[in-house]
PDB file of N, CA and C in Angstrom:
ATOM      1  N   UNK A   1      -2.440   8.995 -11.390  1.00  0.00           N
ATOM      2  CA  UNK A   1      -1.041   8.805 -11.744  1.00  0.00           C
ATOM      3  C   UNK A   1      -0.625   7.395 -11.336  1.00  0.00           C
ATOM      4  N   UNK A   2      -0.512   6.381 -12.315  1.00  0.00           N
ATOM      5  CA  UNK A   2       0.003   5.236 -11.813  1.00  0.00           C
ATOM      6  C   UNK A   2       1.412   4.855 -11.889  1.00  0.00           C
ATOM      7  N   UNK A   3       2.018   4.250 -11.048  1.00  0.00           N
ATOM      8  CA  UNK A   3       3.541   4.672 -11.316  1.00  0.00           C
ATOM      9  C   UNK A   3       3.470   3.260 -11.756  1.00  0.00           C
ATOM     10  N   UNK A   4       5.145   3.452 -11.998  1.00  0.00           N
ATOM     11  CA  UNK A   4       5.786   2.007 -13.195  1.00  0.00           C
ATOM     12  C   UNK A   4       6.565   0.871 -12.411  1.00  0.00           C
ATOM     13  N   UNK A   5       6.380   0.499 -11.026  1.00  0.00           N
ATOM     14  CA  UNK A   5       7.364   0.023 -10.542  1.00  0.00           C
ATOM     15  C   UNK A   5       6.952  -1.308 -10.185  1.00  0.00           C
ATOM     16  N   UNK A   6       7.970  -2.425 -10.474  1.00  0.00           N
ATOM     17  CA  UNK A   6       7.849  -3.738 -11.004  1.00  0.00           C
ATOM     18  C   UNK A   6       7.541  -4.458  -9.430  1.00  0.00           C
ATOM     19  N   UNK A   7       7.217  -5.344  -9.053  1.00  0.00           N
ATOM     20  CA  UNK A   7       6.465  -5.771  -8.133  1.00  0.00           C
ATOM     21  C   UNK A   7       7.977  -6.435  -7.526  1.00  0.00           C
ATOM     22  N   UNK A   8       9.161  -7.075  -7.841  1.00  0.00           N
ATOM     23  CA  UNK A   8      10.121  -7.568  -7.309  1.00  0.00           C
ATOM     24  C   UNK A   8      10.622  -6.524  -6.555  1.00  0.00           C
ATOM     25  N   UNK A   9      10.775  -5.457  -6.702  1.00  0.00           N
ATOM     26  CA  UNK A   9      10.969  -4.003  -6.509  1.00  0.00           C
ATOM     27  C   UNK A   9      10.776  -3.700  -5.421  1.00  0.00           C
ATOM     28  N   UNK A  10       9.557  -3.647  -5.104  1.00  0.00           N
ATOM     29  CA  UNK A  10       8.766  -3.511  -3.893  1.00  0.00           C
ATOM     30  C   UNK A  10       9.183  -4.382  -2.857  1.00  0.00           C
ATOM     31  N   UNK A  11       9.344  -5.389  -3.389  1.00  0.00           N
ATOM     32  CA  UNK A  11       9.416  -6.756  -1.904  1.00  0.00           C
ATOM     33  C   UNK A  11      11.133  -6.435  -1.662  1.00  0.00           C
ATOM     34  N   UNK A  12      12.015  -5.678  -2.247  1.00  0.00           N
ATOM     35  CA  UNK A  12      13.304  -5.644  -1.699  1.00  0.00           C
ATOM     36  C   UNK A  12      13.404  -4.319  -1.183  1.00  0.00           C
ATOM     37  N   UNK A  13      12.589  -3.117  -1.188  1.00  0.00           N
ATOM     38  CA  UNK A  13      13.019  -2.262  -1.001  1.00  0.00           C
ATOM     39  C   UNK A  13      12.125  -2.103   0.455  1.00  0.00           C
ATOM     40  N   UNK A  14      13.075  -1.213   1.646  1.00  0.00           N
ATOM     41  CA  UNK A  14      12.458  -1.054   2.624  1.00  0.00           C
ATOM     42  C   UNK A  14      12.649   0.765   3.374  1.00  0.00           C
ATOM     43  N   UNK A  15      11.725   0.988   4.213  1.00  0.00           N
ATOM     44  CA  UNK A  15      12.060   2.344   4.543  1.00  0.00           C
ATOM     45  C   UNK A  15      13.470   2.410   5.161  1.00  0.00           C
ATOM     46  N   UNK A  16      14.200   3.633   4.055  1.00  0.00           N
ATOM     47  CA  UNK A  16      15.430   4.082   4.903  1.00  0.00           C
ATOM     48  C   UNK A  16      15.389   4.744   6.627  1.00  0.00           C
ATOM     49  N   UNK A  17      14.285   4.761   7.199  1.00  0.00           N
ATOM     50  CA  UNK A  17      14.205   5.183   7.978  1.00  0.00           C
ATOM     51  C   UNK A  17      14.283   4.087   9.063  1.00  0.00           C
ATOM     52  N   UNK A  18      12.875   3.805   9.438  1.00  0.00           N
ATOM     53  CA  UNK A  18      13.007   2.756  10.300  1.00  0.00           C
ATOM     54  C   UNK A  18      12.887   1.165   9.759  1.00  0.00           C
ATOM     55  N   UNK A  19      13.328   0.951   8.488  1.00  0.00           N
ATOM     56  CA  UNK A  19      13.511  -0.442   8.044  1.00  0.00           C
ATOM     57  C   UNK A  19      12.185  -1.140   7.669  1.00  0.00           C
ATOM     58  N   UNK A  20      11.039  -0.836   7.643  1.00  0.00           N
ATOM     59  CA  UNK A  20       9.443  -1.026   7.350  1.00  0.00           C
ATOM     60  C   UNK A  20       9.447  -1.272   5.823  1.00  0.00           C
ATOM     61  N   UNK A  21       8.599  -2.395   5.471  1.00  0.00           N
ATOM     62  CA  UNK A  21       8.102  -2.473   4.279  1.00  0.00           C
ATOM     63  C   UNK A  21       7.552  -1.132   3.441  1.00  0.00           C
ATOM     64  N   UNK A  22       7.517  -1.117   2.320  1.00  0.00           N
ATOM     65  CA  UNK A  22       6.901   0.228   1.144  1.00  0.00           C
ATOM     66  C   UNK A  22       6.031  -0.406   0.579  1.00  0.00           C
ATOM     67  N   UNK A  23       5.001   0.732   0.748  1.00  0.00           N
ATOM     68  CA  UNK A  23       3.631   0.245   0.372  1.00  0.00           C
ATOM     69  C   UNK A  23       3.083   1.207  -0.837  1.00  0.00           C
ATOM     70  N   UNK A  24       3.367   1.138  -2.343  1.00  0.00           N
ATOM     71  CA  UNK A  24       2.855   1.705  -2.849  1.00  0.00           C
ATOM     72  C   UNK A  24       1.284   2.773  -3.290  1.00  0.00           C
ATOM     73  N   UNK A  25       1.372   4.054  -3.144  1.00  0.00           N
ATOM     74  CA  UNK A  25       0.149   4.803  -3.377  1.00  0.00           C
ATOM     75  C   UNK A  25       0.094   5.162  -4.743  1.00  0.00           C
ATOM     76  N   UNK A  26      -0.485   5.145  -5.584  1.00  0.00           N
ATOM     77  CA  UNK A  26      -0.605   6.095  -6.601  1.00  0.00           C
ATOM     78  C   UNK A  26      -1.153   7.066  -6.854  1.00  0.00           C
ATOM     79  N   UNK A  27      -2.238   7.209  -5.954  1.00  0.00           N
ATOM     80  CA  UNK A  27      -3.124   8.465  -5.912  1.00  0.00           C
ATOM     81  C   UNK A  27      -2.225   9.712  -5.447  1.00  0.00           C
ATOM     82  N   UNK A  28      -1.237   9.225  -4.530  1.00  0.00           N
ATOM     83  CA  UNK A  28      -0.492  10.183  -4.351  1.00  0.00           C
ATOM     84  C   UNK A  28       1.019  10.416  -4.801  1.00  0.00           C
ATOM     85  N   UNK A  29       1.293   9.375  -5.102  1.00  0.00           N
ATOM     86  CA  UNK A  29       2.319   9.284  -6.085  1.00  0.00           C
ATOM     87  C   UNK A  29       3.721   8.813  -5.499  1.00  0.00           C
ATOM     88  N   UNK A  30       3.786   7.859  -4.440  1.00  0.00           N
ATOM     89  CA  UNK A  30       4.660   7.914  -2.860  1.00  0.00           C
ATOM     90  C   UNK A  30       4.372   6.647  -3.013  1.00  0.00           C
ATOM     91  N   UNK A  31       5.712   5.984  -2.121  1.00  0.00           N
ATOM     92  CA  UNK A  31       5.987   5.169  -1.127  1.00  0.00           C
ATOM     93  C   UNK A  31       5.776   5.405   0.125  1.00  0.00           C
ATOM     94  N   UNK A  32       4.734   5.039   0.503  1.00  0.00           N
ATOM     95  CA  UNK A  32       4.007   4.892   1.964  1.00  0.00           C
ATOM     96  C   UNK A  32       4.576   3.802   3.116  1.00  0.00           C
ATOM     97  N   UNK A  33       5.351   3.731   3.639  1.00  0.00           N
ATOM     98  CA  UNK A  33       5.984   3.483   4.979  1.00  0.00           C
ATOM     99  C   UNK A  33       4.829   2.579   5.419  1.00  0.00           C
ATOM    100  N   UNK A  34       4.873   1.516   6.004  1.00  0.00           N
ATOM    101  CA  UNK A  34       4.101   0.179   6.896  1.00  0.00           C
ATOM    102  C   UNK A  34       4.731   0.369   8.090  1.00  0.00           C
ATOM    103  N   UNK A  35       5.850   0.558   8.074  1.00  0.00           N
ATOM    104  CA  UNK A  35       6.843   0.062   9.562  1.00  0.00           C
ATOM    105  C   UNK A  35       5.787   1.289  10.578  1.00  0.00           C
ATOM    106  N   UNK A  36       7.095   1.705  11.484  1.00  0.00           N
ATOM    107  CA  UNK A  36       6.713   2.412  12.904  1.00  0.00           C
ATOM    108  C   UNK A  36       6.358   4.020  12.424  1.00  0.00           C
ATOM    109  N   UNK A  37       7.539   4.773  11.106  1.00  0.00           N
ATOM    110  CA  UNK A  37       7.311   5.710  11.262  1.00  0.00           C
ATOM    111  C   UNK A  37       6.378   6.579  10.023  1.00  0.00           C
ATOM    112  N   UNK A  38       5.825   5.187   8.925  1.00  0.00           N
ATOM    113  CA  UNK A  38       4.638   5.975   8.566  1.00  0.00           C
ATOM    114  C   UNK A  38       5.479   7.070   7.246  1.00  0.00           C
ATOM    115  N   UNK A  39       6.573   7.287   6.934  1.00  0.00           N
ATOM    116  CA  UNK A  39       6.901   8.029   6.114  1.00  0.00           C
ATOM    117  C   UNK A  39       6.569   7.861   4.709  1.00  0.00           C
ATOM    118  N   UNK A  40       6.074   8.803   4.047  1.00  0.00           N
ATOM    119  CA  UNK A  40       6.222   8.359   2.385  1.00  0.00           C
ATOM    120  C   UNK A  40       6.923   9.133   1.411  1.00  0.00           C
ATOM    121  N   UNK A  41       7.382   8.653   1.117  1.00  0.00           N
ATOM    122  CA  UNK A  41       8.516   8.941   0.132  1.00  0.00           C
ATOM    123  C   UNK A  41       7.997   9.184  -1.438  1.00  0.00           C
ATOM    124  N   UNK A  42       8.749  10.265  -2.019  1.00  0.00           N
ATOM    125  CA  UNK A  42       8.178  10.756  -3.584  1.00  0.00           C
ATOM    126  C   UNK A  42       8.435   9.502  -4.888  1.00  0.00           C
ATOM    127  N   UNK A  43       7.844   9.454  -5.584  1.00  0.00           N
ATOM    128  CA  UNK A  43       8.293   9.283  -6.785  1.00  0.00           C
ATOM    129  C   UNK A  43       8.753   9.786  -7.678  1.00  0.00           C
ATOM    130  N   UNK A  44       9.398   9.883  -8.729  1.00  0.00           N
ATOM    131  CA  UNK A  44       9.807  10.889  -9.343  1.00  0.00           C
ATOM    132  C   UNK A  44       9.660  10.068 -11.082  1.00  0.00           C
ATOM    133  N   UNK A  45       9.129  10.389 -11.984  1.00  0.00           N
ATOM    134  CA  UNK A  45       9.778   9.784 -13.273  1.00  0.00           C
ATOM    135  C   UNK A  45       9.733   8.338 -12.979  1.00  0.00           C
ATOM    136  N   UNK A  46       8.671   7.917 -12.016  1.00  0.00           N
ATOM    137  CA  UNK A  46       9.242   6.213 -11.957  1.00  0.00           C
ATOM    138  C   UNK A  46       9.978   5.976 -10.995  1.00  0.00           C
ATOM    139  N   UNK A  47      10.894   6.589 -10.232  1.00  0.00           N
ATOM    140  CA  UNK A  47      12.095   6.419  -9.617  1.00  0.00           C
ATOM    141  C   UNK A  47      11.913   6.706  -8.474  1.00  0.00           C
ATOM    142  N   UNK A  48      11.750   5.594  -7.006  1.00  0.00           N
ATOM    143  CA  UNK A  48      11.432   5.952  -5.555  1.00  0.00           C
ATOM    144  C   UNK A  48      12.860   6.843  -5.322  1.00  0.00           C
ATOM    145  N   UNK A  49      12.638   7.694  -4.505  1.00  0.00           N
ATOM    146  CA  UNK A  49      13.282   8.713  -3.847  1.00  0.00           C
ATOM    147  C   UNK A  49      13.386   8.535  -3.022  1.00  0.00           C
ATOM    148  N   UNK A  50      14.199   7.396  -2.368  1.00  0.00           N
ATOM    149  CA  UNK A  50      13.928   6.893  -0.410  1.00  0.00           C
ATOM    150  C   UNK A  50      15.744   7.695   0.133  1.00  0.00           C
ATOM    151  N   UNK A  51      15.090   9.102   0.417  1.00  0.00           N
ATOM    152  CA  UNK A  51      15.667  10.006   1.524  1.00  0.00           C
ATOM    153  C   UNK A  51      14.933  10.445   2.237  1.00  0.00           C
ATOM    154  N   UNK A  52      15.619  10.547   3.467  1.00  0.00           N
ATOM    155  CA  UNK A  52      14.483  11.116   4.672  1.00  0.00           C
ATOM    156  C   UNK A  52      14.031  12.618   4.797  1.00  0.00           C
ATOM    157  N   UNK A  53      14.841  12.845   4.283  1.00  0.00           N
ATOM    158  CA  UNK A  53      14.910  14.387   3.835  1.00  0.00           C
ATOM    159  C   UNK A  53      14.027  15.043   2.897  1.00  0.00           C
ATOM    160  N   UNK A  54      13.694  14.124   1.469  1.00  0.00           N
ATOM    161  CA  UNK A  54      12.879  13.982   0.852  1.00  0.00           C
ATOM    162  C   UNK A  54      11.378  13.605   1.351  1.00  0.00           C
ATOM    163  N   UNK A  55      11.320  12.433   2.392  1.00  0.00           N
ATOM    164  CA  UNK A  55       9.844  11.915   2.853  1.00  0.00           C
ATOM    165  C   UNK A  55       9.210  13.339   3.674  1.00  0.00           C
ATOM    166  N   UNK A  56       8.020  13.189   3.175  1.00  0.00           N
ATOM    167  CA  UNK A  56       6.665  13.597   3.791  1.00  0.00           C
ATOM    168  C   UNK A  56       6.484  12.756   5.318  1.00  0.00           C
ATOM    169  N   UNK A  57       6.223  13.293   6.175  1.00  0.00           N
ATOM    170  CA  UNK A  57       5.760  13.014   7.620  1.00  0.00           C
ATOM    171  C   UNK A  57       4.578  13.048   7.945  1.00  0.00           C
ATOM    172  N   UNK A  58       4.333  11.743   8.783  1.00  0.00           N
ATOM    173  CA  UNK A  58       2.605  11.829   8.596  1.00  0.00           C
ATOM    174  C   UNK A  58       2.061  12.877   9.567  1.00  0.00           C
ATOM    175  N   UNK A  59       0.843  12.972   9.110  1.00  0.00           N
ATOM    176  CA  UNK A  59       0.208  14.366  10.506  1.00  0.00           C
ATOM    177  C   UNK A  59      -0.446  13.346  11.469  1.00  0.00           C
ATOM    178  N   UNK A  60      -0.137  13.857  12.566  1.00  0.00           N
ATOM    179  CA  UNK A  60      -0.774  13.674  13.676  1.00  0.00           C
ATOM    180  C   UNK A  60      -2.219  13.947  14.045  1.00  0.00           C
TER     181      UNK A  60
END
């Protein structure tokens, strides 16, 4: 699944959580968290979903 999201995109958007760069996955279909807390966030239709509520938490 490769998502559609334009590379300017990426460099402005940061985790709502702890403020960390987004690191695109496609294999999984998420915004993957760089910063401290590692969260990744869904895609949807193209469209990052950056709620915390929404993010996946990494396992320990």
């Amino acid at each position: 699944m490769t998502m559609k999201l334009d590379s300017w995109l990426l460099e402005i958007l940061a985790c709502p959580n702890c403020g960390g760069a987004l690191e695109q996955d496609d294999k999984a279909g998420e915004l993957v968290c760089t910063g401290t807390c590692k969260y990744a966030y869904p895609v949807r239709d193209d469209i990052p979903v950056l709620l915390v509520d929404e993010a996946r938490t990494p396992t320990s």
